[in-house]
C-alpha atoms as a PDB file:
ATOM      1  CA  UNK A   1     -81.027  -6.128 -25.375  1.00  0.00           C
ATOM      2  CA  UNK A   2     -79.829  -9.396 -24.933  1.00  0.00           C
ATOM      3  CA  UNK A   3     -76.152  -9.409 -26.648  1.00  0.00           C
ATOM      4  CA  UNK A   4     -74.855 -12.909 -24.714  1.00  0.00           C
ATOM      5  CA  UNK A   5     -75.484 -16.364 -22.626  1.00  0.00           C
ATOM      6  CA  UNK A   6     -72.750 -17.792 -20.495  1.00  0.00           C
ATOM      7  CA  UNK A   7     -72.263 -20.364 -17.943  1.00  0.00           C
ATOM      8  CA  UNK A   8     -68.610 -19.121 -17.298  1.00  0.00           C
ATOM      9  CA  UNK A   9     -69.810 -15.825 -14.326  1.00  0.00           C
ATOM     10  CA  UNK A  10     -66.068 -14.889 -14.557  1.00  0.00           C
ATOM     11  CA  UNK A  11     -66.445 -14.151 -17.990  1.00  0.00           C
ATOM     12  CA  UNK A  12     -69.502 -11.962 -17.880  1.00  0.00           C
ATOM     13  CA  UNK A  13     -67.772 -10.410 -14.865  1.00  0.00           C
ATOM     14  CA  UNK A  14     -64.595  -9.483 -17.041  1.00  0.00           C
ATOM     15  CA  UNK A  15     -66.928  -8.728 -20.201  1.00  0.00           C
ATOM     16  CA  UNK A  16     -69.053  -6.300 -18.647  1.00  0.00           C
ATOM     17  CA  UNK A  17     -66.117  -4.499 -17.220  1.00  0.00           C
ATOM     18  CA  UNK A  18     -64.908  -3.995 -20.679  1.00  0.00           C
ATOM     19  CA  UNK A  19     -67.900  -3.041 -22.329  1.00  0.00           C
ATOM     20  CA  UNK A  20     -68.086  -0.505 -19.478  1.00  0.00           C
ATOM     21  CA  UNK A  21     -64.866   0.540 -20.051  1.00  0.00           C
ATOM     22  CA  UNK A  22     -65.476   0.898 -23.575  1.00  0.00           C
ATOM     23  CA  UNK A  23     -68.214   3.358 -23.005  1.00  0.00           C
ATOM     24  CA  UNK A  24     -71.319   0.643 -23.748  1.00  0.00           C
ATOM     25  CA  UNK A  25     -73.653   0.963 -20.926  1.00  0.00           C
ATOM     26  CA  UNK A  26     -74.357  -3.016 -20.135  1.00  0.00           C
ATOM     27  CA  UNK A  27     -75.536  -5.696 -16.891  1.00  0.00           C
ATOM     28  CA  UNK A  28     -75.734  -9.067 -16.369  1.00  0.00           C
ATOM     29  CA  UNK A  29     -78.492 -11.351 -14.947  1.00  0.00           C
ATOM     30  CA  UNK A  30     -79.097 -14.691 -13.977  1.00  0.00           C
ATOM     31  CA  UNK A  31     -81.308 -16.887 -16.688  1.00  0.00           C
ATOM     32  CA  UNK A  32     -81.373 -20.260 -18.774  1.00  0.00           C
ATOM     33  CA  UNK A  33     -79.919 -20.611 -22.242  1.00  0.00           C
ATOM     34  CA  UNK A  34     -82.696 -20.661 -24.518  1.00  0.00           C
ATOM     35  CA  UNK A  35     -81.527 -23.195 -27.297  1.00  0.00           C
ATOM     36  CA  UNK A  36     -80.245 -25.900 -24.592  1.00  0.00           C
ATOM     37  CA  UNK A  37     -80.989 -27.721 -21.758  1.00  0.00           C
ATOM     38  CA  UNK A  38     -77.640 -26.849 -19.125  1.00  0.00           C
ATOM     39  CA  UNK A  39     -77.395 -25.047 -15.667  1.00  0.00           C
ATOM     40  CA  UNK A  40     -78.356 -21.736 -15.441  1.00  0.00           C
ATOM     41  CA  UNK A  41     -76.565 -18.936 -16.925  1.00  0.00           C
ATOM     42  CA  UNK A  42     -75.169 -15.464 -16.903  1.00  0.00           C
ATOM     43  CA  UNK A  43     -77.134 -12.790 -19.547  1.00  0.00           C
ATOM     44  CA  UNK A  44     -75.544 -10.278 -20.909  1.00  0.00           C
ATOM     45  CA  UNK A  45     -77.045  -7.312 -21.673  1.00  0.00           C
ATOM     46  CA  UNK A  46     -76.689  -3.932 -23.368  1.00  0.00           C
ATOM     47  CA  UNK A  47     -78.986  -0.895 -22.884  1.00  0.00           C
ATOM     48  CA  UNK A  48     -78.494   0.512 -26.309  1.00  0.00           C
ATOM     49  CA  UNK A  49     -79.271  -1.266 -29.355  1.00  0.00           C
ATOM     50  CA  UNK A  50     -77.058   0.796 -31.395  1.00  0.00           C
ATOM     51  CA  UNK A  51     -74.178  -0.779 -29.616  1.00  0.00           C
ATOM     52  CA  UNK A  52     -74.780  -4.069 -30.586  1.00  0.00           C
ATOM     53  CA  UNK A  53     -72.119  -4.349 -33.543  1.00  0.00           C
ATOM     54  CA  UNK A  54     -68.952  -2.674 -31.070  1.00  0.00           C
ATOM     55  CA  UNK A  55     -70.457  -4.747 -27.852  1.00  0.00           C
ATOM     56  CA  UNK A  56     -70.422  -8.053 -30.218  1.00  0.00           C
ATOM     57  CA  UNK A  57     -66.790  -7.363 -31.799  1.00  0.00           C
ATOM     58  CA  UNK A  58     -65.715  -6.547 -28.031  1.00  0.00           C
ATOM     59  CA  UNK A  59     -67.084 -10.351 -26.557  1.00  0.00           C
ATOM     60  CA  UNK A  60     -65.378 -11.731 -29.385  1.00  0.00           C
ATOM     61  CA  UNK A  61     -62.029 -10.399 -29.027  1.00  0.00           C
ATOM     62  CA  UNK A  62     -62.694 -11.622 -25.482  1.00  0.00           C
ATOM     63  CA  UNK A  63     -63.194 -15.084 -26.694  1.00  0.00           C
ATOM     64  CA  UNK A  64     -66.537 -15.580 -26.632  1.00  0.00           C
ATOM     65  CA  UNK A  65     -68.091 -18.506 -28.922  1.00  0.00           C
ATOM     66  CA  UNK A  66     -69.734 -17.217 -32.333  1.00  0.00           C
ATOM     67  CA  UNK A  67     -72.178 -19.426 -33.463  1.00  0.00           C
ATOM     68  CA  UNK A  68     -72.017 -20.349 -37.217  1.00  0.00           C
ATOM     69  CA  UNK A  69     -75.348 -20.814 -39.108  1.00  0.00           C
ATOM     70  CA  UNK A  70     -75.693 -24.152 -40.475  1.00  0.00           C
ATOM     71  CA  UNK A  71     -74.696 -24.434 -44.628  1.00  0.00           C
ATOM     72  CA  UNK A  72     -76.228 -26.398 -46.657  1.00  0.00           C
ATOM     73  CA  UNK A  73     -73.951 -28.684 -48.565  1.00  0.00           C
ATOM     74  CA  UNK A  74     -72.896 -27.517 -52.094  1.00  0.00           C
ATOM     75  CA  UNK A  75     -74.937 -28.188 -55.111  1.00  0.00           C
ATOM     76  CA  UNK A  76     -71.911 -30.655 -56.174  1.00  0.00           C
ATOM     77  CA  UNK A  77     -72.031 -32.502 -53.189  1.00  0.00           C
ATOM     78  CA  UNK A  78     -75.726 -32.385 -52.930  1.00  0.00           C
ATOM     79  CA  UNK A  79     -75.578 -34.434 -56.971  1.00  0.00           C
ATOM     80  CA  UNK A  80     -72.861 -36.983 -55.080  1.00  0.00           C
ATOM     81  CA  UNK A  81     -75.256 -37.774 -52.396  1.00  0.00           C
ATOM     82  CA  UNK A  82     -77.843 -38.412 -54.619  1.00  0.00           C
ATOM     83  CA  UNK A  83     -76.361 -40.201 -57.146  1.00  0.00           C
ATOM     84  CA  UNK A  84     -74.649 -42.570 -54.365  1.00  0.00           C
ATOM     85  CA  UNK A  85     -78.312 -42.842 -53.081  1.00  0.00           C
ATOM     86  CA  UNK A  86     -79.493 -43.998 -56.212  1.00  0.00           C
ATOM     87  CA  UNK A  87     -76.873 -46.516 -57.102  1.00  0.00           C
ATOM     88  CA  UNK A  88     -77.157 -48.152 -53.598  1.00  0.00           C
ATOM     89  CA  UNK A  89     -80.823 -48.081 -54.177  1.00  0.00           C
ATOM     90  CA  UNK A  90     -80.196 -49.634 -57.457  1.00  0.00           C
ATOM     91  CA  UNK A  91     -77.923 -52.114 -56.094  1.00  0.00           C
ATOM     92  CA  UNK A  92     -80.092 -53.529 -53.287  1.00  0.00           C
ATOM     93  CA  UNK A  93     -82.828 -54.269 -56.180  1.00  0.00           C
ATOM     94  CA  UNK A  94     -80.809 -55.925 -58.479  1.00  0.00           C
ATOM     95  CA  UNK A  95     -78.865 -58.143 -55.847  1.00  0.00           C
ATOM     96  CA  UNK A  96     -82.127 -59.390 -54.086  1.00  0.00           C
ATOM     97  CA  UNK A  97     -83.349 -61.077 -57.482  1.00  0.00           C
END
């Protein structure tokens, strides 16, 4: 199971010796990040998929990057954005009279 993608091979190096050392049976290999275009990368990988959560708190302590998901904005700002919208579009056809 695919847990991480790096292009830092010192990193993978030092993570896999801690997962190991941890007791989570996990390997590297060579690939291409999937989301972006960049150089190739280091995969890392663990065996069991039960160790996902421990593996994942593990990289992180490590400092690996966490990806947030995307928010939309609140319902508040969402009414600003609008309303600002709608007295620009307001403006424009007034003022060009």
């Amino acid at each position: 199971m695919l847990l991480y993608e790096t292009d830092d091979g010192d990193f993978a190096d030092s993570a896999i010796e801690t997962l190991r050392a941890a007791g989570i049976d996990s390997y590297r290999t060579g690939g291409t990040l999937l989301y972006a275009k960049s150089d190739p990368t280091v995969c890392i990988h663990i065996r069991r998929e039960g160790d996902y959560t421990k593996a994942n708190a593990i990289l992180i302590g490590l400092g690996a990057v966490v990806d947030r998901p995307l928010k939309l904005p609140s319902l508040r700002t969402g009414v600003l954005i609008a309303l600002a919208a709608l007295l620009l579009a307001v403006y424009i056809v007034t003022g060009s009279r």
